[in-house]
C-alpha atoms as a PDB file:
ATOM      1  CA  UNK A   1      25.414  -3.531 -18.171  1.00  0.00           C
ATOM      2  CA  UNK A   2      22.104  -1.795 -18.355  1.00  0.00           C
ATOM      3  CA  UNK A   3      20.658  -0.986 -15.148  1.00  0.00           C
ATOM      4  CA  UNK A   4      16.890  -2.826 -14.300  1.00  0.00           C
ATOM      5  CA  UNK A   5      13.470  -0.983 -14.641  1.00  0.00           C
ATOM      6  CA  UNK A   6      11.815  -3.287 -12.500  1.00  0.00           C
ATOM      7  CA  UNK A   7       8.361  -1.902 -10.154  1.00  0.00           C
ATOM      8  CA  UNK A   8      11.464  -2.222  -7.011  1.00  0.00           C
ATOM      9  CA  UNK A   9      14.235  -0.030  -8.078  1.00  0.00           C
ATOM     10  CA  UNK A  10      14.720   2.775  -6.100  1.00  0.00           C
ATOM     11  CA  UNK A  11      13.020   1.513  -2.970  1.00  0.00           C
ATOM     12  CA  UNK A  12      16.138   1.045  -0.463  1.00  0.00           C
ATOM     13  CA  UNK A  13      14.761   2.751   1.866  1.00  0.00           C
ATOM     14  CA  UNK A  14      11.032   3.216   0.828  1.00  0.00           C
ATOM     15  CA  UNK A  15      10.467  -0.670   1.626  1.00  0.00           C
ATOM     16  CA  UNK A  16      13.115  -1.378   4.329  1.00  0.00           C
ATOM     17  CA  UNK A  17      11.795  -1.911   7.512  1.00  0.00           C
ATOM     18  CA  UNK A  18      13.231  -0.779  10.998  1.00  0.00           C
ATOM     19  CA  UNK A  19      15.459  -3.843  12.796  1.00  0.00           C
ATOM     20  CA  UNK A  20      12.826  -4.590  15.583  1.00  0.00           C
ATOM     21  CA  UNK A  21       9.968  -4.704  12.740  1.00  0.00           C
ATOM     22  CA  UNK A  22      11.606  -7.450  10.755  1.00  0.00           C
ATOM     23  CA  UNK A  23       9.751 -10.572  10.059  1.00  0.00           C
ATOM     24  CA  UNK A  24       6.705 -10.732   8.766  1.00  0.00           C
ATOM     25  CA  UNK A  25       3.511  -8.547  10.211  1.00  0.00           C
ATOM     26  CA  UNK A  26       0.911  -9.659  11.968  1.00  0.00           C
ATOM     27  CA  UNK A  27      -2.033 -11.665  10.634  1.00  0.00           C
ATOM     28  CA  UNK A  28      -4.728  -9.382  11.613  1.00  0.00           C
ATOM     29  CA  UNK A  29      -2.912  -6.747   9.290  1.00  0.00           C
ATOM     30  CA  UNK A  30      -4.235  -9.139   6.385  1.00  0.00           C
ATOM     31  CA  UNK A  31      -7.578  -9.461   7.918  1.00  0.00           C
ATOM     32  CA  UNK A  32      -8.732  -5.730   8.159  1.00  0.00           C
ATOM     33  CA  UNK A  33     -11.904  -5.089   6.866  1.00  0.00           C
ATOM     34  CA  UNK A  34     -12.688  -1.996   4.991  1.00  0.00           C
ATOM     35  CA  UNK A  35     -15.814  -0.046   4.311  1.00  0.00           C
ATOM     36  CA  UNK A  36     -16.453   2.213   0.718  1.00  0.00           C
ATOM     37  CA  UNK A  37     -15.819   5.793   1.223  1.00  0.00           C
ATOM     38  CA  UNK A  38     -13.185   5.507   4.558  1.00  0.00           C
ATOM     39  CA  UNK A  39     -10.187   7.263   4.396  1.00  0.00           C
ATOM     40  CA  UNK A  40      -6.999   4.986   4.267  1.00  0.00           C
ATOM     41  CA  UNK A  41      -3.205   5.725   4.433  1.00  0.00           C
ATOM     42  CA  UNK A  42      -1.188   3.740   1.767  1.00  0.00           C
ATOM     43  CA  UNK A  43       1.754   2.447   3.760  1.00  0.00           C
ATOM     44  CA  UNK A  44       3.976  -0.267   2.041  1.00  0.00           C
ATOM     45  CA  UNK A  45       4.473  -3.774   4.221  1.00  0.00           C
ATOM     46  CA  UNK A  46       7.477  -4.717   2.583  1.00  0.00           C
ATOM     47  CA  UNK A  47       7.456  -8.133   3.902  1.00  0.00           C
ATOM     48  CA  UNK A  48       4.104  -8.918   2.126  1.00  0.00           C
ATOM     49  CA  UNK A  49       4.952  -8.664  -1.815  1.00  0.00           C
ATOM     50  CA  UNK A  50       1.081 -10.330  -3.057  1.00  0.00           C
ATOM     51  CA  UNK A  51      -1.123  -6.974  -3.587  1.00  0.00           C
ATOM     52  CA  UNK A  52       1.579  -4.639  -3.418  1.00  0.00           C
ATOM     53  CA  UNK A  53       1.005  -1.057  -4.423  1.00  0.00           C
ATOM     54  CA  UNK A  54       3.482   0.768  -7.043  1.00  0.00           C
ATOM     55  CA  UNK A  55       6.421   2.334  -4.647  1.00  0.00           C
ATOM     56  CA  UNK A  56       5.274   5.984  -6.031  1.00  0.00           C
ATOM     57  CA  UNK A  57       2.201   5.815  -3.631  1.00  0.00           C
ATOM     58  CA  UNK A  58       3.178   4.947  -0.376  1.00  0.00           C
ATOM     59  CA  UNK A  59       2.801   7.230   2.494  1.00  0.00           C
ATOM     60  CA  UNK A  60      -0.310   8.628   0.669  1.00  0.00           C
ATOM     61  CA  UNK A  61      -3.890   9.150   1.930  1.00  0.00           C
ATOM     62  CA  UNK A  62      -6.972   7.990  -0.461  1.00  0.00           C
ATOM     63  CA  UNK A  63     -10.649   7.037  -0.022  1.00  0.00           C
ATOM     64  CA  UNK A  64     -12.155   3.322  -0.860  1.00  0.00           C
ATOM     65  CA  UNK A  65     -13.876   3.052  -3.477  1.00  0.00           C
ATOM     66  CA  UNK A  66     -14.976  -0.548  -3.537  1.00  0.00           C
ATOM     67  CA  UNK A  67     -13.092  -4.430  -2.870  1.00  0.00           C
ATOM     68  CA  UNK A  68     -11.596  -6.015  -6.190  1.00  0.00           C
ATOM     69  CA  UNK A  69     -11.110 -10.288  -5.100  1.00  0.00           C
ATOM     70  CA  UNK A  70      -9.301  -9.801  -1.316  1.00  0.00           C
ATOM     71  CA  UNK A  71      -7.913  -6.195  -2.598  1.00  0.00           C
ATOM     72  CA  UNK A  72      -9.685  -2.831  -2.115  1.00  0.00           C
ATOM     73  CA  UNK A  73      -9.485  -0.288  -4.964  1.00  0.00           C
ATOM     74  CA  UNK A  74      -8.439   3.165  -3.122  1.00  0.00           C
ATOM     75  CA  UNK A  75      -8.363   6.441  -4.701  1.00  0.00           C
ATOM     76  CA  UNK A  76      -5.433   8.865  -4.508  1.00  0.00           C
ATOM     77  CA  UNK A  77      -5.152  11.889  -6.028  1.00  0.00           C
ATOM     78  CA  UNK A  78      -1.103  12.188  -7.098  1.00  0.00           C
ATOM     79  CA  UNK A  79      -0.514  16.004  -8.836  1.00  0.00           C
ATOM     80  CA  UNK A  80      -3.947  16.746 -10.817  1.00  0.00           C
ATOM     81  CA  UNK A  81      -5.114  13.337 -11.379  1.00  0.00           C
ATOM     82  CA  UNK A  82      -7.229  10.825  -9.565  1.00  0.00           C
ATOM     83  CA  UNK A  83      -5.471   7.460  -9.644  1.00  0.00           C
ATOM     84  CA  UNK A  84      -6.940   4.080  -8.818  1.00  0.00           C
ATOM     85  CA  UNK A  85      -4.489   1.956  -6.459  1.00  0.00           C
ATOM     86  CA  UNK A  86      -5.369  -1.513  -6.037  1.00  0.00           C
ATOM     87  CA  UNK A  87      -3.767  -3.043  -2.978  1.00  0.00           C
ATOM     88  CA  UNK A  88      -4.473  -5.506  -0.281  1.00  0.00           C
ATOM     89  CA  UNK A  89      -5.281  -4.683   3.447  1.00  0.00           C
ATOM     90  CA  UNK A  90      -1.712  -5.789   4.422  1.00  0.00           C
ATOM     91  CA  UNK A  91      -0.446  -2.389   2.994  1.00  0.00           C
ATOM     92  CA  UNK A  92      -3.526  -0.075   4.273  1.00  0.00           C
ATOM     93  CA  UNK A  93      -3.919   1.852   7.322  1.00  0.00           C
ATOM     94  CA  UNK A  94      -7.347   3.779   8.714  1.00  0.00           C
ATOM     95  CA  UNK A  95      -6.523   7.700   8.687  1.00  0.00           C
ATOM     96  CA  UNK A  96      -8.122   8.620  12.234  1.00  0.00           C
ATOM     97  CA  UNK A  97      -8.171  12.382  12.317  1.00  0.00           C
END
Protein backbone atom coordinates (compact mmCIF):
# COMPACT_ATOMS: atom_id res chain seq x y z
CA UNK A 1 0.00 0.00 0.00
CA UNK A 2 1.13 3.45 -0.93
CA UNK A 3 2.06 5.52 1.88
CA UNK A 4 -0.27 9.07 2.41
CA UNK A 5 0.92 12.61 1.30
CA UNK A 6 -1.35 14.26 3.48
CA UNK A 7 -0.29 18.22 5.05
CA UNK A 8 0.29 15.69 8.64
CA UNK A 9 2.77 13.12 7.69
CA UNK A 10 5.83 13.40 9.30
CA UNK A 11 4.68 15.40 12.29
CA UNK A 12 5.04 12.73 15.27
CA UNK A 13 6.76 14.71 17.10
CA UNK A 14 6.47 18.24 15.46
CA UNK A 15 2.67 18.36 16.71
CA UNK A 16 2.73 16.14 19.86
CA UNK A 17 2.37 17.89 22.85
CA UNK A 18 4.13 17.25 26.31
CA UNK A 19 1.72 14.94 28.84
CA UNK A 20 0.88 17.87 31.28
CA UNK A 21 -0.04 20.16 28.09
CA UNK A 22 -2.70 17.82 26.79
CA UNK A 23 -6.14 19.06 26.28
CA UNK A 24 -6.96 21.78 24.59
CA UNK A 25 -5.18 25.46 25.20
CA UNK A 26 -6.50 28.13 26.70
CA UNK A 27 -9.11 30.48 25.24
CA UNK A 28 -7.21 33.61 25.46
CA UNK A 29 -4.60 31.82 23.08
CA UNK A 30 -7.51 32.27 20.39
CA UNK A 31 -8.20 35.74 21.43
CA UNK A 32 -4.71 37.45 20.96
CA UNK A 33 -4.76 40.42 19.13
CA UNK A 34 -2.09 41.31 16.73
CA UNK A 35 -0.78 44.52 15.31
CA UNK A 36 0.89 44.86 11.38
CA UNK A 37 4.56 44.85 11.45
CA UNK A 38 5.12 42.81 15.15
CA UNK A 39 7.32 40.11 15.18
CA UNK A 40 5.61 36.65 15.86
CA UNK A 41 6.98 33.09 16.49
CA UNK A 42 5.06 30.38 14.47
CA UNK A 43 4.52 27.67 17.05
CA UNK A 44 2.03 24.82 16.09
CA UNK A 45 -1.06 24.19 18.80
CA UNK A 46 -1.68 20.85 17.79
CA UNK A 47 -4.87 20.60 19.57
CA UNK A 48 -6.41 23.45 17.44
CA UNK A 49 -6.49 21.99 13.68
CA UNK A 50 -8.91 25.31 12.12
CA UNK A 51 -6.06 27.85 10.79
CA UNK A 52 -3.30 25.59 11.02
CA UNK A 53 -0.01 26.49 9.43
CA UNK A 54 1.88 23.90 6.98
CA UNK A 55 4.19 21.67 9.54
CA UNK A 56 7.40 23.08 7.49
CA UNK A 57 7.01 26.46 9.40
CA UNK A 58 6.71 25.94 12.85
CA UNK A 59 9.22 27.13 15.27
CA UNK A 60 9.86 30.05 12.82
CA UNK A 61 9.92 33.83 13.44
CA UNK A 62 7.99 36.26 10.81
CA UNK A 63 6.50 39.78 10.83
CA UNK A 64 2.51 40.56 10.32
CA UNK A 65 1.65 41.75 7.54
CA UNK A 66 -2.07 42.29 7.84
CA UNK A 67 -5.48 40.01 9.33
CA UNK A 68 -7.17 37.75 6.53
CA UNK A 69 -11.14 36.85 8.29
CA UNK A 70 -9.92 35.80 12.19
CA UNK A 71 -6.31 34.75 10.63
CA UNK A 72 -3.25 37.05 10.35
CA UNK A 73 -1.07 36.74 7.22
CA UNK A 74 2.70 36.53 8.68
CA UNK A 75 5.74 36.66 6.68
CA UNK A 76 8.62 34.19 6.96
CA UNK A 77 11.45 34.10 5.07
CA UNK A 78 12.29 30.01 4.59
CA UNK A 79 15.91 29.70 2.43
CA UNK A 80 15.83 32.81 -0.13
CA UNK A 81 12.23 33.36 -0.36
CA UNK A 82 9.64 35.36 1.46
CA UNK A 83 6.63 33.15 2.13
CA UNK A 84 3.17 34.23 3.21
CA UNK A 85 1.78 31.94 6.19
CA UNK A 86 -1.71 32.36 6.97
CA UNK A 87 -2.58 31.10 10.42
CA UNK A 88 -4.78 31.89 13.31
CA UNK A 89 -3.67 33.44 16.72
CA UNK A 90 -4.04 29.96 18.36
CA UNK A 91 -0.67 28.98 16.66
CA UNK A 92 1.23 32.54 17.12
CA UNK A 93 3.41 33.72 19.77
CA UNK A 94 4.89 37.58 20.34
CA UNK A 95 8.87 37.34 19.87
CA UNK A 96 9.92 39.64 22.96
CA UNK A 97 13.61 40.24 22.49
Amino acid sequence: MQASKGTRTKTRNVLKKKPRASGLSPITKGLQIFESGEKVNIVIDPSVHKGMPFSRFHGLTGVIVGSRGAAYEVSVKSGNKTKMVVARPEHLVRNVQ
